[in-house]
PDB file of N, CA and C in Angstrom:
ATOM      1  N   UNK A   1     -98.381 -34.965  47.969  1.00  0.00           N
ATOM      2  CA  UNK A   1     -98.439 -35.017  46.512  1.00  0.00           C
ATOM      3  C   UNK A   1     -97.220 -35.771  45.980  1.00  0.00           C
ATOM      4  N   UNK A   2     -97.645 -36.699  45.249  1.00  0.00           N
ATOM      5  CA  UNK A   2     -96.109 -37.758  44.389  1.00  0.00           C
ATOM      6  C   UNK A   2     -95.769 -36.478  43.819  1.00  0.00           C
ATOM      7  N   UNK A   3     -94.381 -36.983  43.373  1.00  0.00           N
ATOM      8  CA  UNK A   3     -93.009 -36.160  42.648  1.00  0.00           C
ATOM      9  C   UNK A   3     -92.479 -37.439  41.975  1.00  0.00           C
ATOM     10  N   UNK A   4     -92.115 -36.998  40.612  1.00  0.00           N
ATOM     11  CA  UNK A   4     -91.247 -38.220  39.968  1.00  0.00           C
ATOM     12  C   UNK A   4     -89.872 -37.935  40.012  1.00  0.00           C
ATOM     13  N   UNK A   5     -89.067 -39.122  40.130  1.00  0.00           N
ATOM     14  CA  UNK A   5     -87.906 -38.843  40.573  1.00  0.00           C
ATOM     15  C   UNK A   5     -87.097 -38.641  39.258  1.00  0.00           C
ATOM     16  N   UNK A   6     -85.914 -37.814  39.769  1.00  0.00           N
ATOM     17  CA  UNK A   6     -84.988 -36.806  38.561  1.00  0.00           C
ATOM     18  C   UNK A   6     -84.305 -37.881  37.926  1.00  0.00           C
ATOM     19  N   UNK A   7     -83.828 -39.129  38.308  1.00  0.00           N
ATOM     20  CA  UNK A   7     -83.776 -40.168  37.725  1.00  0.00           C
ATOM     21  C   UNK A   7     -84.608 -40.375  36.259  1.00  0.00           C
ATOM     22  N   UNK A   8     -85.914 -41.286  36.491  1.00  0.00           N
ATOM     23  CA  UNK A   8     -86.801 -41.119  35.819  1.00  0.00           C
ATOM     24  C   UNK A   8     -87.148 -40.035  34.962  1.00  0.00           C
ATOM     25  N   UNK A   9     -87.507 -38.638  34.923  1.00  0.00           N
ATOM     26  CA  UNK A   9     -87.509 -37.598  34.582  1.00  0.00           C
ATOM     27  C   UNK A   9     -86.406 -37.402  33.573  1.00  0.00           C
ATOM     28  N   UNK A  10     -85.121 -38.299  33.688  1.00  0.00           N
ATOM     29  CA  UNK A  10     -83.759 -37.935  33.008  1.00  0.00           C
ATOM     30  C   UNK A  10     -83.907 -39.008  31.733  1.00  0.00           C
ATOM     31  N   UNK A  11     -84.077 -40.082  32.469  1.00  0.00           N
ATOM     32  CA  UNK A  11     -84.107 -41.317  31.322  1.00  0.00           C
ATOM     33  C   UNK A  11     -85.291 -41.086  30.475  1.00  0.00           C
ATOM     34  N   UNK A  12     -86.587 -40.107  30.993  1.00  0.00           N
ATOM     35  CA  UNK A  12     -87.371 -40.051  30.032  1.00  0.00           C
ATOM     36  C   UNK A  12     -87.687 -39.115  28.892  1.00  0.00           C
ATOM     37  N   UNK A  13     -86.338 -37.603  29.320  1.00  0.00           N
ATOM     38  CA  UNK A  13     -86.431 -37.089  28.638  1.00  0.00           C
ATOM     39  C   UNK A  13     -84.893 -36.774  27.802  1.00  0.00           C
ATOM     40  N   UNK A  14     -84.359 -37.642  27.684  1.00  0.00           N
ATOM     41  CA  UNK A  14     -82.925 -38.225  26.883  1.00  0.00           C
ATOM     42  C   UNK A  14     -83.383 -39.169  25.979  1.00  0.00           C
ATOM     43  N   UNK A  15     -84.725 -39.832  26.385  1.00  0.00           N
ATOM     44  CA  UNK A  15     -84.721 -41.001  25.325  1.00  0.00           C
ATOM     45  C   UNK A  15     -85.629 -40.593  24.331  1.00  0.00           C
ATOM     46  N   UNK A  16     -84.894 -40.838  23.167  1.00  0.00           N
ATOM     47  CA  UNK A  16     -85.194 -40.022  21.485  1.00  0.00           C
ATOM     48  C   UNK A  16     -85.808 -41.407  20.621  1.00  0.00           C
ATOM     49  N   UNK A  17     -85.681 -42.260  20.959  1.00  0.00           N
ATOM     50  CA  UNK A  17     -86.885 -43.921  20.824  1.00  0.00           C
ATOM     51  C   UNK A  17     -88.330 -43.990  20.954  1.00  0.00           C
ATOM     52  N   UNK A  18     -89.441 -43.417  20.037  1.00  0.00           N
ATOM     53  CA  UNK A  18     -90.749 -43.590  20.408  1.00  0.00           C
ATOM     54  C   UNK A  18     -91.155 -44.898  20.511  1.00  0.00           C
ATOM     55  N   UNK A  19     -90.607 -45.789  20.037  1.00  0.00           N
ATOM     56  CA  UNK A  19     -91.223 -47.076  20.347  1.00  0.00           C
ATOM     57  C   UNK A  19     -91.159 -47.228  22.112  1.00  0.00           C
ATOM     58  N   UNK A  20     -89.346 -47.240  21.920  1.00  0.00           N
ATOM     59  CA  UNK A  20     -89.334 -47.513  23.641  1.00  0.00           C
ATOM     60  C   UNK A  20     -90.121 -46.858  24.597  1.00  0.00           C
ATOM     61  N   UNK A  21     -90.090 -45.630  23.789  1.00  0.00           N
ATOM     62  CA  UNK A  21     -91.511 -44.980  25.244  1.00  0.00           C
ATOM     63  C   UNK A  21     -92.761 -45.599  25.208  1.00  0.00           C
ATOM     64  N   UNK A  22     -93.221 -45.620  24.142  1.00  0.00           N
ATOM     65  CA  UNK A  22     -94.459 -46.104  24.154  1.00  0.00           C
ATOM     66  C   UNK A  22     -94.431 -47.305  25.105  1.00  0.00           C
ATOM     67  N   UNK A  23     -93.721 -48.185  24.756  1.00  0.00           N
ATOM     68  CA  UNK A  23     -93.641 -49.428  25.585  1.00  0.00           C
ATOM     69  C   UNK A  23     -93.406 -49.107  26.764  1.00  0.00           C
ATOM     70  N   UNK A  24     -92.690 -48.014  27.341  1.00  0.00           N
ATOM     71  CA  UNK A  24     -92.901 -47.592  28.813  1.00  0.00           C
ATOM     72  C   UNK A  24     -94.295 -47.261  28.837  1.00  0.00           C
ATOM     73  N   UNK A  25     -95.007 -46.490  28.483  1.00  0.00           N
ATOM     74  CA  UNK A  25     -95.980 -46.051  28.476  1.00  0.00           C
ATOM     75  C   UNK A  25     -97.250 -47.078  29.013  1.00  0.00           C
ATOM     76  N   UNK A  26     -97.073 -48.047  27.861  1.00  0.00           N
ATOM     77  CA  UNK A  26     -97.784 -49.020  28.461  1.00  0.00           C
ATOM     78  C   UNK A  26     -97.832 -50.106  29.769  1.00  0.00           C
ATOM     79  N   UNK A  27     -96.724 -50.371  30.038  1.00  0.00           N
ATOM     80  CA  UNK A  27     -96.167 -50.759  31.192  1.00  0.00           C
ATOM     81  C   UNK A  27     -96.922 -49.651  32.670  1.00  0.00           C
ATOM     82  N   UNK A  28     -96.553 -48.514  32.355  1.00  0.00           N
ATOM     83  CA  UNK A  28     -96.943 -47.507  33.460  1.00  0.00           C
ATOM     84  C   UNK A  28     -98.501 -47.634  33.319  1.00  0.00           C
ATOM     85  N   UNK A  29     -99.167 -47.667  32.222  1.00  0.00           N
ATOM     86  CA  UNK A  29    -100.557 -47.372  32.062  1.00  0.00           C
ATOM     87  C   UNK A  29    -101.294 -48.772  32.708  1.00  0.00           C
ATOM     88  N   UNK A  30    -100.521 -50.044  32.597  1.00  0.00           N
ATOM     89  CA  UNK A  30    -100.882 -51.213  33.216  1.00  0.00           C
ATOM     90  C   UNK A  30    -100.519 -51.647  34.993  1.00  0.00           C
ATOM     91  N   UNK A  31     -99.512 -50.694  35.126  1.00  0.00           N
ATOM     92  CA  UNK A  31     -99.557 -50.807  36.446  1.00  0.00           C
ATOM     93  C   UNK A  31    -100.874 -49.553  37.450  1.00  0.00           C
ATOM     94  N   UNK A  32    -100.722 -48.535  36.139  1.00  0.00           N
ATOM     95  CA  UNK A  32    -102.097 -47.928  36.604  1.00  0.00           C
ATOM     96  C   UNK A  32    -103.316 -48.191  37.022  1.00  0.00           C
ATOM     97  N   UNK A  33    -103.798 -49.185  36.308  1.00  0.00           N
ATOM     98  CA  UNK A  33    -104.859 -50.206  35.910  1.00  0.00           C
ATOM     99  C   UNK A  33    -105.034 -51.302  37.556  1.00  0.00           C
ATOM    100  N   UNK A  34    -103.566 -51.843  37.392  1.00  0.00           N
ATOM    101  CA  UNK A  34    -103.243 -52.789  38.606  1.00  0.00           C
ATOM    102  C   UNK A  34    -103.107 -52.251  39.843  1.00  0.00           C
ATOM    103  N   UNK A  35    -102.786 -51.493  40.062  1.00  0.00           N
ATOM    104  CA  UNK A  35    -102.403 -51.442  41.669  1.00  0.00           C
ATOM    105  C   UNK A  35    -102.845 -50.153  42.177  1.00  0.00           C
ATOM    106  N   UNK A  36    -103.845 -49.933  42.878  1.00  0.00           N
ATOM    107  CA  UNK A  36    -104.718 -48.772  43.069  1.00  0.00           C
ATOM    108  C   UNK A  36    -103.445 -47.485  43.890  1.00  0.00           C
ATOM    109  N   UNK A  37    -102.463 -48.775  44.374  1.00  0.00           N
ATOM    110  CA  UNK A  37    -102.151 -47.539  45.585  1.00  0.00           C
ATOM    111  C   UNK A  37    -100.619 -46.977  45.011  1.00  0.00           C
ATOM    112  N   UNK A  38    -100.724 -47.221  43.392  1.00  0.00           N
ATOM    113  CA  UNK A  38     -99.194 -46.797  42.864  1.00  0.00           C
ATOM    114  C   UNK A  38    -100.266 -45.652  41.568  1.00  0.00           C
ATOM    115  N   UNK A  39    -101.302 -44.993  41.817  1.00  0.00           N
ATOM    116  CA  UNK A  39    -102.275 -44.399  40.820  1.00  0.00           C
ATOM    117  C   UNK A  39    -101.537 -43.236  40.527  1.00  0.00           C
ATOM    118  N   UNK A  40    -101.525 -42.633  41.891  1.00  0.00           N
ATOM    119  CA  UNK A  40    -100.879 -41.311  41.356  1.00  0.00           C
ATOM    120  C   UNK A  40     -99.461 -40.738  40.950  1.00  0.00           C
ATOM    121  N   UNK A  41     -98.627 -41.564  41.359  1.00  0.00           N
ATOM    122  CA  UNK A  41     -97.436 -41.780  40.678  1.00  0.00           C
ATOM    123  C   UNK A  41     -97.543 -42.278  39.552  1.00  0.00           C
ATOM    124  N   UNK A  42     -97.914 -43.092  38.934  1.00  0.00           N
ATOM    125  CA  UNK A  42     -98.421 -43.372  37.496  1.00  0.00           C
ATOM    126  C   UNK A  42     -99.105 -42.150  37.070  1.00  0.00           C
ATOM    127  N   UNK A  43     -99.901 -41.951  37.068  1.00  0.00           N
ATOM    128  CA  UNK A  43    -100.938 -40.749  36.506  1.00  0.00           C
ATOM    129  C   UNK A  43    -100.103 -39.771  36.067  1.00  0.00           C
ATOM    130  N   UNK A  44     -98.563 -38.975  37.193  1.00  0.00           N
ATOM    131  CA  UNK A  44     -97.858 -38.479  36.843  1.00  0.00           C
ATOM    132  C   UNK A  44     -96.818 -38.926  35.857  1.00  0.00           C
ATOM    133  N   UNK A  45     -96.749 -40.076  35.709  1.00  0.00           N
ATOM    134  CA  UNK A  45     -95.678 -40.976  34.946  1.00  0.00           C
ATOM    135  C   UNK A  45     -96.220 -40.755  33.513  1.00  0.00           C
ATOM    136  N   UNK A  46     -97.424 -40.901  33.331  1.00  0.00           N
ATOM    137  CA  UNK A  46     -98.054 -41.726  32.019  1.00  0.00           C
ATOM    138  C   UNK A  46     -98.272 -39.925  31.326  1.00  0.00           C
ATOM    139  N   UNK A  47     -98.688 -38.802  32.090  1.00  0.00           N
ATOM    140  CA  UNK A  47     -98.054 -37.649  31.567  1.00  0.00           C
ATOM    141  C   UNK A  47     -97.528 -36.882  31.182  1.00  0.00           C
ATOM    142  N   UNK A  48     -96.148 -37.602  32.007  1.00  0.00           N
ATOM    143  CA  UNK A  48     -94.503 -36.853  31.157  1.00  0.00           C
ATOM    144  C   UNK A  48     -94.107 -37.747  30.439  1.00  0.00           C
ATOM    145  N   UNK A  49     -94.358 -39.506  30.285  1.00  0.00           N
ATOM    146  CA  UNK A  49     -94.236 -39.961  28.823  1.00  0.00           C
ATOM    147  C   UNK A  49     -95.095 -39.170  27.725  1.00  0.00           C
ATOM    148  N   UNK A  50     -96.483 -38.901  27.781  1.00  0.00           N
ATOM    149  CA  UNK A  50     -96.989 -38.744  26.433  1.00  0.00           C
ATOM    150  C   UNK A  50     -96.622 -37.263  26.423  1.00  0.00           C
ATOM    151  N   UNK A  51     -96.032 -36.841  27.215  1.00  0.00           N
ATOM    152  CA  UNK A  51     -95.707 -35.103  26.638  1.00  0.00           C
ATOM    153  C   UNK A  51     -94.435 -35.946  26.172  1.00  0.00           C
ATOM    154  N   UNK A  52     -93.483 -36.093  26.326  1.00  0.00           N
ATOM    155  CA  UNK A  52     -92.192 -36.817  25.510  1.00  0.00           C
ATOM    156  C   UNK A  52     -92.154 -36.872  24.067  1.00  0.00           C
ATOM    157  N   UNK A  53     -93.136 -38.032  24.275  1.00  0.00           N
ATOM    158  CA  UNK A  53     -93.865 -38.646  23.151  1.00  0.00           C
ATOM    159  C   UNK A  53     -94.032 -37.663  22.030  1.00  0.00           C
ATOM    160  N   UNK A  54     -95.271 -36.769  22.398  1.00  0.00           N
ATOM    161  CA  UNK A  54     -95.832 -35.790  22.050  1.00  0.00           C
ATOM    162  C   UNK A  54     -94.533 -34.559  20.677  1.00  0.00           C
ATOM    163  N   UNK A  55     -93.930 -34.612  22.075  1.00  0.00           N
ATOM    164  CA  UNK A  55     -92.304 -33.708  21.360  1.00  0.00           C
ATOM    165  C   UNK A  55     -92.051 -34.105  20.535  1.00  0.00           C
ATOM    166  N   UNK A  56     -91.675 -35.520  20.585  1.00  0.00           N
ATOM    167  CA  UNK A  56     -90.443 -35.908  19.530  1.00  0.00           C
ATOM    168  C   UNK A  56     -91.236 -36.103  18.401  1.00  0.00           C
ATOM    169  N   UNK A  57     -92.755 -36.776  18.491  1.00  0.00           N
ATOM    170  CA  UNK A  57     -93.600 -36.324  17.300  1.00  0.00           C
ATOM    171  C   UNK A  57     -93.480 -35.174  16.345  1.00  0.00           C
ATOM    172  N   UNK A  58     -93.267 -34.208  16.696  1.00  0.00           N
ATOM    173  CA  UNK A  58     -93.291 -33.123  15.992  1.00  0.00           C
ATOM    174  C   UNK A  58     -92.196 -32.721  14.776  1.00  0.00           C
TER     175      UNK A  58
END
């Protein structure tokens, strides 16, 4: 099972910029799209952006 790294996990939940996520977001959602064998690491990626997302919405 992928794990996202605490790296990642750090930069994504420090960053208080919805644009910039989004634009991660999309980036991750296009490599989703592209490269079958990076899916589930994305899948997990494109989840803890829009929970991020989601937060700072509020």
């Amino acid at each position: 099972m992928e794990q996202l790294s605490e790296v990642f996990k750090n930069r994504i939940s420090k960053n208080t910029d919805l644009e910039e996520l989004k634009k991660e977001l999309e980036i991750v959602e296009r490599i989703f799209i592209e490269q079958k064998e990076h899916r589930s690491e994305m899948a997990l990626k494109i989840v803890f952006i829009e929970d991020r997302i989601k937060k700072l919405e509020l």
